[in-house]
N, C-alpha and C. Protein backbone atom coordinates (compact mmCIF):
# COMPACT_ATOMS: atom_id res chain seq x y z
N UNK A 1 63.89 15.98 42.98
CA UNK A 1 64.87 16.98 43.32
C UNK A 1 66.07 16.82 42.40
N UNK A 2 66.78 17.66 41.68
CA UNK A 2 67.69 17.94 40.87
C UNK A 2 68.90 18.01 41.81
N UNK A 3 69.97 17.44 41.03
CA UNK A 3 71.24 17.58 42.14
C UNK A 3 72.35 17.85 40.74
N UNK A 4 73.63 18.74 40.94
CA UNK A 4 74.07 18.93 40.20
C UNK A 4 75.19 17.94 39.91
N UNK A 5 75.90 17.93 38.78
CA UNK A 5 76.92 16.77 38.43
C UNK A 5 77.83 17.46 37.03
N UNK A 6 79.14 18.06 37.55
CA UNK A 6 79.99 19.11 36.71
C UNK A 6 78.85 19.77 36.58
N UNK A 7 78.93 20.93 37.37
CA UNK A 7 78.37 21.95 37.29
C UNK A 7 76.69 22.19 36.52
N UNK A 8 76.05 21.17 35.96
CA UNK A 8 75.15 20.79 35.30
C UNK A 8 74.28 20.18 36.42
N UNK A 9 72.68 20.79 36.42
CA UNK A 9 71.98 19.97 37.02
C UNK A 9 71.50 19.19 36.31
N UNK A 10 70.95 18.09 36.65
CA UNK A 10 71.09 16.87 36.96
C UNK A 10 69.72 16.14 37.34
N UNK A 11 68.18 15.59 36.85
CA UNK A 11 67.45 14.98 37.57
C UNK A 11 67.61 13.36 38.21
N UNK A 12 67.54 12.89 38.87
CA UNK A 12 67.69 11.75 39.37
C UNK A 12 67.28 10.79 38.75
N UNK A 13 66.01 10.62 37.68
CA UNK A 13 65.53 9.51 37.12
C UNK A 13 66.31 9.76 35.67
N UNK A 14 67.06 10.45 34.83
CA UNK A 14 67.65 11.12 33.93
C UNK A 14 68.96 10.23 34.46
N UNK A 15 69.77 10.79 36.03
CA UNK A 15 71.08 10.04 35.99
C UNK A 15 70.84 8.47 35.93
N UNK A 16 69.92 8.03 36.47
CA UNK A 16 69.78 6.52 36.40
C UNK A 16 69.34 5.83 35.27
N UNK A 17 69.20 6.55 34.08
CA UNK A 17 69.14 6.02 32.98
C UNK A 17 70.19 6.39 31.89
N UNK A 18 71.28 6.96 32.49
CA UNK A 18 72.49 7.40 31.78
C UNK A 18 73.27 5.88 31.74
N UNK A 19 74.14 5.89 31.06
CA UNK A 19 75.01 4.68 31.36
C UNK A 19 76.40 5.15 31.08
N UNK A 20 77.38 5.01 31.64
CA UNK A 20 78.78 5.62 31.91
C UNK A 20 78.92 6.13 30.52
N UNK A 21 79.14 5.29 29.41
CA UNK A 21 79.47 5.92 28.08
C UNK A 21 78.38 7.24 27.46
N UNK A 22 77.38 7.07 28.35
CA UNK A 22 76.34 8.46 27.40
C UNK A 22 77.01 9.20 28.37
N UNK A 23 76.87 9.35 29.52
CA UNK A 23 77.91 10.39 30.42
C UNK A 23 78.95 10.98 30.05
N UNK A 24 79.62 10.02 29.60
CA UNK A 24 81.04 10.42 29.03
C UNK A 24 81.25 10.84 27.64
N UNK A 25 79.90 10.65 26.62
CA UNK A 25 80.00 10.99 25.16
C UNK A 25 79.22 12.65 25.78
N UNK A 26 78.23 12.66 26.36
CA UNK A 26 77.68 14.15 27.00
C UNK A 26 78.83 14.98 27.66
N UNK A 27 79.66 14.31 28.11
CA UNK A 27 80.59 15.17 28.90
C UNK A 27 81.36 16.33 27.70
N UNK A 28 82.12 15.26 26.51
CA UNK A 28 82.69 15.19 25.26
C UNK A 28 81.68 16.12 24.38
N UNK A 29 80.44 15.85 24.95
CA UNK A 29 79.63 17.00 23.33
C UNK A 29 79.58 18.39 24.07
N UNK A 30 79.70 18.62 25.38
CA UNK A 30 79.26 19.61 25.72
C UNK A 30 80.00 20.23 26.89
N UNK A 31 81.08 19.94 26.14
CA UNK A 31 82.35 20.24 26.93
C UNK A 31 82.72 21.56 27.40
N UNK A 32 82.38 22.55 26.63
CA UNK A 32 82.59 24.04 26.65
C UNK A 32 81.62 24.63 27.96
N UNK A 33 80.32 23.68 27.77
CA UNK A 33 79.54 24.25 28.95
C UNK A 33 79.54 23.53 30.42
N UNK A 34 80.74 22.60 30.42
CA UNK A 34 80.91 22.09 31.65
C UNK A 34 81.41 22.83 32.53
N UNK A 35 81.55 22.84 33.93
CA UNK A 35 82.02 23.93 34.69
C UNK A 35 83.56 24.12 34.84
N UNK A 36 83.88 25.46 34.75
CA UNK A 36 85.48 25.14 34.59
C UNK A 36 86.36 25.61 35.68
N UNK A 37 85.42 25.86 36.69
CA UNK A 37 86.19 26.28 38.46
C UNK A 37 86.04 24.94 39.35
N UNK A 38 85.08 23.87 39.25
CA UNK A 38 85.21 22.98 40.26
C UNK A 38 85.21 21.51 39.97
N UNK A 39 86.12 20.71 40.54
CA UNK A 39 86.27 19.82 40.60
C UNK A 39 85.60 18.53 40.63
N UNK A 40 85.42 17.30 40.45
CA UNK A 40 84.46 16.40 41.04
C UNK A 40 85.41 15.01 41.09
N UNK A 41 85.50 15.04 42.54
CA UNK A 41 86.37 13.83 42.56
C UNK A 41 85.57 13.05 43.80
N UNK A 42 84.88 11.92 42.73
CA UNK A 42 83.58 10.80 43.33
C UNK A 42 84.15 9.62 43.17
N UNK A 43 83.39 8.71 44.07
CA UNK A 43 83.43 7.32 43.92
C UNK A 43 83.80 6.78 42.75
N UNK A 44 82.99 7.35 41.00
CA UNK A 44 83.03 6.48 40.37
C UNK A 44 82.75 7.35 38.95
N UNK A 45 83.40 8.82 39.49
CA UNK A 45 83.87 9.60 38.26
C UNK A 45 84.58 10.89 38.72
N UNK A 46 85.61 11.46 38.04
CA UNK A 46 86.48 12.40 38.18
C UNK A 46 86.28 13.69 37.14
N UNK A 47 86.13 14.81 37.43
CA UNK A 47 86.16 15.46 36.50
C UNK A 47 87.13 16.87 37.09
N UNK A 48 87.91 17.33 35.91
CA UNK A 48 89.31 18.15 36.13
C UNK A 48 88.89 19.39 35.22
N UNK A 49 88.37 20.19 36.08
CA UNK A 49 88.02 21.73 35.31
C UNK A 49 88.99 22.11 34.50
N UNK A 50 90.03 22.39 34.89
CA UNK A 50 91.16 22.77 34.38
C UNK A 50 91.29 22.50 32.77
N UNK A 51 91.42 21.01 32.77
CA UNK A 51 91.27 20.24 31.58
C UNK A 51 89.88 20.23 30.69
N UNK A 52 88.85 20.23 31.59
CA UNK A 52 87.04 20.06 31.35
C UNK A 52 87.67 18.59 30.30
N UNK A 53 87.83 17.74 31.56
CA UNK A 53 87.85 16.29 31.03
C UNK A 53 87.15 15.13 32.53
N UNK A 54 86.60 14.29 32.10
CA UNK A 54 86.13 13.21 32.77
C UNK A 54 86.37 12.26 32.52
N UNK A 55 86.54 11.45 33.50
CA UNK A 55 87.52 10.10 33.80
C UNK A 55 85.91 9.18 33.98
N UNK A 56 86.43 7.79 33.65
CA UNK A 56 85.41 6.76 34.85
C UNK A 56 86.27 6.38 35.49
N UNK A 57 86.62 7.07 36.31
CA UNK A 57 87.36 6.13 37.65
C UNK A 57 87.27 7.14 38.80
N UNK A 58 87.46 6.57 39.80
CA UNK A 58 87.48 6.54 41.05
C UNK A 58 88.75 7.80 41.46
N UNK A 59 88.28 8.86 42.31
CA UNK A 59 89.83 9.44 43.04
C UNK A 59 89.73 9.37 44.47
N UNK A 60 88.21 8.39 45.05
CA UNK A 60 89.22 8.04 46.35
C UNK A 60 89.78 7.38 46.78
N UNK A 61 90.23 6.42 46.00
CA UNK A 61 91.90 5.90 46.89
C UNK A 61 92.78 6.87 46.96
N UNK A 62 92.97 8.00 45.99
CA UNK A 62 93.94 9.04 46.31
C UNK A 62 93.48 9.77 47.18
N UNK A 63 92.37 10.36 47.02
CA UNK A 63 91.39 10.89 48.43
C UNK A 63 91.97 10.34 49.71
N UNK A 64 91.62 9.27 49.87
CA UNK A 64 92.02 8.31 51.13
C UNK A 64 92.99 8.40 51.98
N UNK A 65 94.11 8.31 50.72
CA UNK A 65 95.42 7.86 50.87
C UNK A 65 96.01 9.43 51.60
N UNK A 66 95.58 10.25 51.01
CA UNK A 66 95.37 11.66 51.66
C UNK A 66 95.32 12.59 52.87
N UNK A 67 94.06 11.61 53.01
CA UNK A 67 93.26 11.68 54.37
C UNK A 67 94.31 11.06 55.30
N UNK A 68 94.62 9.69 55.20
CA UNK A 68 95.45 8.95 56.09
C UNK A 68 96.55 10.03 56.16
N UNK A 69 97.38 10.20 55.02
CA UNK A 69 98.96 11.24 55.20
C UNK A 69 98.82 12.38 56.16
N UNK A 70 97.65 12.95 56.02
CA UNK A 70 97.23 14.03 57.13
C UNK A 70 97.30 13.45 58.38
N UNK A 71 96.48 12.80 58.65
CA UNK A 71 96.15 12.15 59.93
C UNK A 71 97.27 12.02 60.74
N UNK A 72 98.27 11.23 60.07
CA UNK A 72 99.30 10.77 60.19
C UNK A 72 100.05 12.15 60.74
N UNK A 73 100.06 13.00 59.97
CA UNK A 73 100.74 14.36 60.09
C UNK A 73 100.66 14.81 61.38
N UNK A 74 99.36 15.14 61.39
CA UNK A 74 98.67 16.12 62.49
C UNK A 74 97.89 15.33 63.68
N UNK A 75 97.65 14.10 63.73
CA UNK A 75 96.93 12.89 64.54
C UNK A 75 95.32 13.34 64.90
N UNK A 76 95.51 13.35 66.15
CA UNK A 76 93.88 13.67 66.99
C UNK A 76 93.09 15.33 66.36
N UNK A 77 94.58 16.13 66.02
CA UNK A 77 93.79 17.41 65.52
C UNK A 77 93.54 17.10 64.27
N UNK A 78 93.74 16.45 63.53
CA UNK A 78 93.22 16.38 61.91
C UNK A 78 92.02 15.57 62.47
N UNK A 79 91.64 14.53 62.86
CA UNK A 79 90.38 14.54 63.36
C UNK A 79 89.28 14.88 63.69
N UNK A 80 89.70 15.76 64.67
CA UNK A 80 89.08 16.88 65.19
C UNK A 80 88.42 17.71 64.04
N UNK A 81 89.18 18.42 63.50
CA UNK A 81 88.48 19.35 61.71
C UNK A 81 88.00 18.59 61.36
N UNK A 82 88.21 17.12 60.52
CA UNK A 82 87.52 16.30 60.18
C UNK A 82 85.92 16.68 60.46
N UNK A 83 85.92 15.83 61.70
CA UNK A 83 84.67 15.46 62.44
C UNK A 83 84.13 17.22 62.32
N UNK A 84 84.59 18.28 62.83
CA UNK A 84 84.22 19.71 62.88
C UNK A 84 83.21 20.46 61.13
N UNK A 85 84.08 19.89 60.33
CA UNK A 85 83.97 20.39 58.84
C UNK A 85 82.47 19.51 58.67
N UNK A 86 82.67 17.89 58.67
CA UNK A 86 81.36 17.48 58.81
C UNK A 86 79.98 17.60 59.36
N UNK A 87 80.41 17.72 60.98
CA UNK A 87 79.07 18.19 61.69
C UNK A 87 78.81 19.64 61.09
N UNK A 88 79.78 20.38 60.63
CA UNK A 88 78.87 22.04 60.44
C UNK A 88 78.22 22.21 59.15
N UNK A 89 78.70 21.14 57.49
CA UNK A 89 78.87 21.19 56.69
C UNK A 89 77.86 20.16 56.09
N UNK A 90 77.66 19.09 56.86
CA UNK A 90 76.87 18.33 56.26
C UNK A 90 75.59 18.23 57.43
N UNK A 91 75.77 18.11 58.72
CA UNK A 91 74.81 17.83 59.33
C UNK A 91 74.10 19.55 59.98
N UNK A 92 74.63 20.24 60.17
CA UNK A 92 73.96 21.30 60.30
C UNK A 92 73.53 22.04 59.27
N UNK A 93 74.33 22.07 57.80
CA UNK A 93 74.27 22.89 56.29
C UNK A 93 74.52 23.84 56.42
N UNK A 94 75.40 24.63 57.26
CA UNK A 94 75.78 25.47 56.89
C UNK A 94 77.27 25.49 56.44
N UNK A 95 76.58 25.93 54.99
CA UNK A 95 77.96 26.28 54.16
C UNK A 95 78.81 27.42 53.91
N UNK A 96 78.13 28.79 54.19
CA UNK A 96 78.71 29.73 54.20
C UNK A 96 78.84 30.56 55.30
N UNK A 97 80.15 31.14 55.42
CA UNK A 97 80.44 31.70 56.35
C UNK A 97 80.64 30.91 57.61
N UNK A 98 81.19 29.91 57.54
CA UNK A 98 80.94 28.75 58.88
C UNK A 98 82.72 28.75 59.20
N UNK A 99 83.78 29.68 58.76
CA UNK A 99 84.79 29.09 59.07
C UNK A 99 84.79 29.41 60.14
N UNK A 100 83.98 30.55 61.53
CA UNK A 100 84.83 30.46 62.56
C UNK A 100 83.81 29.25 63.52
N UNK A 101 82.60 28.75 62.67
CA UNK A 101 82.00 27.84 63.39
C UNK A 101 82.50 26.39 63.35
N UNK A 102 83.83 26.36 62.10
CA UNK A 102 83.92 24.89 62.28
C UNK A 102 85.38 25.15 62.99
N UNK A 103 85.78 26.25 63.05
CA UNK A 103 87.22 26.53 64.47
C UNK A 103 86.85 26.01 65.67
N UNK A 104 85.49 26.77 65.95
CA UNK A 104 84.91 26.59 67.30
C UNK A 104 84.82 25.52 68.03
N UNK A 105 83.64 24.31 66.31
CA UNK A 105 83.55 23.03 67.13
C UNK A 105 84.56 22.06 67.15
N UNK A 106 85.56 22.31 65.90
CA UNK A 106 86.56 21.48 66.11
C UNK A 106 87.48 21.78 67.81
N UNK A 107 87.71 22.77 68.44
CA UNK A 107 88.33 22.74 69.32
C UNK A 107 87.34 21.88 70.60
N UNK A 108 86.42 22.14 70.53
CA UNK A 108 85.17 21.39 71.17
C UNK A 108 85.90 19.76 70.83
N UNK A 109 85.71 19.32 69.57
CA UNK A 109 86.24 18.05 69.61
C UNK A 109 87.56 17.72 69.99
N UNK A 110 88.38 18.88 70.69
CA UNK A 110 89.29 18.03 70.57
C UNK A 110 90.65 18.80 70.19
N UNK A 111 90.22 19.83 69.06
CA UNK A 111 92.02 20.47 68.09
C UNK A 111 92.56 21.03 68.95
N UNK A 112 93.73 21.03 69.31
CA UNK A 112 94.67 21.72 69.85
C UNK A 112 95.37 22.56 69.77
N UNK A 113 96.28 22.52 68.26
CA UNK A 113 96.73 23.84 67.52
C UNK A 113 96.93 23.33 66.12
N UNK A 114 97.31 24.08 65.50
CA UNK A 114 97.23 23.97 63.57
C UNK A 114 96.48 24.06 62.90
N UNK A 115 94.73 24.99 63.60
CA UNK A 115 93.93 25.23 62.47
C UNK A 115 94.57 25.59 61.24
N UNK A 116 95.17 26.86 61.36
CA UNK A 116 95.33 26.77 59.60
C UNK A 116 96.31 25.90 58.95
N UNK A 117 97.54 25.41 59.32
CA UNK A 117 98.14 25.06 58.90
C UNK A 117 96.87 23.37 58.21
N UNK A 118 96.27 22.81 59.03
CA UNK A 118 95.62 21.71 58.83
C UNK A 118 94.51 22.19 57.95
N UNK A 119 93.88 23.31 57.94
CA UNK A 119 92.72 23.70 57.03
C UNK A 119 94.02 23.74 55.47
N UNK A 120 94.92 24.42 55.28
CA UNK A 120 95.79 24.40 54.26
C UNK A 120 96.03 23.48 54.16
N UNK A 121 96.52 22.78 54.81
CA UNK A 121 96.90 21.32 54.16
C UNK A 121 95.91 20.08 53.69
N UNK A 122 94.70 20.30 54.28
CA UNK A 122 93.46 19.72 53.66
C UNK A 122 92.73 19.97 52.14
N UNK A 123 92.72 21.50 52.39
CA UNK A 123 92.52 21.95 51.00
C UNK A 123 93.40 21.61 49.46
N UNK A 124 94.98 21.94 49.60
CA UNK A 124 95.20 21.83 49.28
C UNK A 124 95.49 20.04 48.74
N UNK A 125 95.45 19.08 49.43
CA UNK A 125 94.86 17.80 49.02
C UNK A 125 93.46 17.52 48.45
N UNK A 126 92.99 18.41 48.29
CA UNK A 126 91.64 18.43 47.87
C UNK A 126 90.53 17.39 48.21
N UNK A 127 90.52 17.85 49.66
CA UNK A 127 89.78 17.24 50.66
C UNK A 127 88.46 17.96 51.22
N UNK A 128 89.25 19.33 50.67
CA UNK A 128 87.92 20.01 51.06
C UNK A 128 88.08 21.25 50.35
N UNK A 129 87.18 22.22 50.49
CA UNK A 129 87.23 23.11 49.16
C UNK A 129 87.08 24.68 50.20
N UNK A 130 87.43 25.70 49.89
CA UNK A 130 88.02 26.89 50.47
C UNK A 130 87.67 28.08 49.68
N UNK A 131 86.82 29.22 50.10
CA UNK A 131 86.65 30.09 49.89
C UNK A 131 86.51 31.16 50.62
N UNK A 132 87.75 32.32 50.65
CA UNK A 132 87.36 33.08 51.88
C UNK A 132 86.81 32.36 53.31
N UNK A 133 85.95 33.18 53.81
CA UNK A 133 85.26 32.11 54.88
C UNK A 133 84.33 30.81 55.06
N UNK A 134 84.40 30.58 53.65
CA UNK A 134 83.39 29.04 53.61
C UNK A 134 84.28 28.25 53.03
N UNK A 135 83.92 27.40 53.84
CA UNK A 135 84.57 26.01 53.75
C UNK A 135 83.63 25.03 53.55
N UNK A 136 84.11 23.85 52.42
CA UNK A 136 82.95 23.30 51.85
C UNK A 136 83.13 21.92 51.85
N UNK A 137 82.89 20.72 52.08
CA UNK A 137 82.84 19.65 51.59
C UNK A 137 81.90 19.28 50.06
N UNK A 138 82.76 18.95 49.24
CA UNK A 138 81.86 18.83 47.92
C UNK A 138 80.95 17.46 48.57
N UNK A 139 79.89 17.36 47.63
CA UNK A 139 78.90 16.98 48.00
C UNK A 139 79.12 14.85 47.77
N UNK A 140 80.02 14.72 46.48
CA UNK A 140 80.09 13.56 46.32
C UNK A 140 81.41 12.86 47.24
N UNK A 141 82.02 13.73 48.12
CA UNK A 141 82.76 13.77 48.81
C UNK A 141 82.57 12.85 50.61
N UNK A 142 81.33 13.11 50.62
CA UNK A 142 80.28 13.13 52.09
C UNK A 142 80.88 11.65 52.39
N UNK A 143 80.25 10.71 51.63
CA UNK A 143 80.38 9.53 52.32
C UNK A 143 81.58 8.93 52.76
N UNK A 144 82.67 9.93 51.74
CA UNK A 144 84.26 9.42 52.26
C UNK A 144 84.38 9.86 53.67
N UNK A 145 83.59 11.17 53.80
CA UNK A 145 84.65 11.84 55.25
C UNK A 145 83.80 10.60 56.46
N UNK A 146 82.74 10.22 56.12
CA UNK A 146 81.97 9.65 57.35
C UNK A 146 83.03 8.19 57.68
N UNK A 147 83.87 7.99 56.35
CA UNK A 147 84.98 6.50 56.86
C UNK A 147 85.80 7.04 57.92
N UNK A 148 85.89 8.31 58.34
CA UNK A 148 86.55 8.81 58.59
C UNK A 148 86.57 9.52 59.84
N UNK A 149 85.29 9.61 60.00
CA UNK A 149 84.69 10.23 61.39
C UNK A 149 83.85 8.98 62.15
């Protein structure tokens, strides 16, 4: 199964024989055709459309650090979305069109008030990704939110 990585798919026995520097000299040769709308901020590479540049490093400690400032913000209801965005997003798959299903279950868990203000303020930390009515957890993203839920 092919999984994509900057906008490029990707086979699995192909990434495991990459080694950070061919990644990063591929990133560099073929830069123009990297994707230039989405982000990738993973464990153990960053890539900034904007720029169409890739890092080897890490953005979740900033991720994290993020997550916590919210929390902090909004308490049991940032939770609540949390846990809501995950169960609809990763464990059910549905990715599109799910914003009034992850309203629904987040109040189920728990939210009280500040959907949007907390869906805005998530996004915009780039915690989670926003389109019209779909709301997305990027995919290299997953294992952070589960520290979390």
């Amino acid at each position: 199964m092919a999984f994509k990585v900057f906008g490029i798919s990707v086979q699995p026995r192909l990434s495991k024989a990459l080694s950070d520097q061919q990644v990063l000299e591929f990133s560099l040769k073929y830069r123009d055709d990297l994707s230039s709308y989405r982000d990738f901020r993973g464990n153990h590479y960053t890539y900034e459309p904007k720029k169409k540049e890739l890092k080897l490093e890490s953005s979740w400690p900033e991720l994290r650090r993020e997550v916590e400032r919210l929390i902090q913000k909004h308490g049991e209801n940032a939770r609540a979305l949390l846990k809501a965005c995950y169960h609809i997003c990763v464990e059910v798959g549905k990715r599109w069109k799910n914003y009034y299903h992850i309203q629904s279950r987040a109040r189920e868990f728990g939210m009280k008030k500040g959907w949007l203000i907390m869906l805005a303020d998530f996004e915009l930390a780039g915690v989670i990704s926003r389109h019209k009515g779909d709301i997305d957890i990027p995919e290299e993203r997953v294992p952070l939110f589960r520290d979390f839920i």
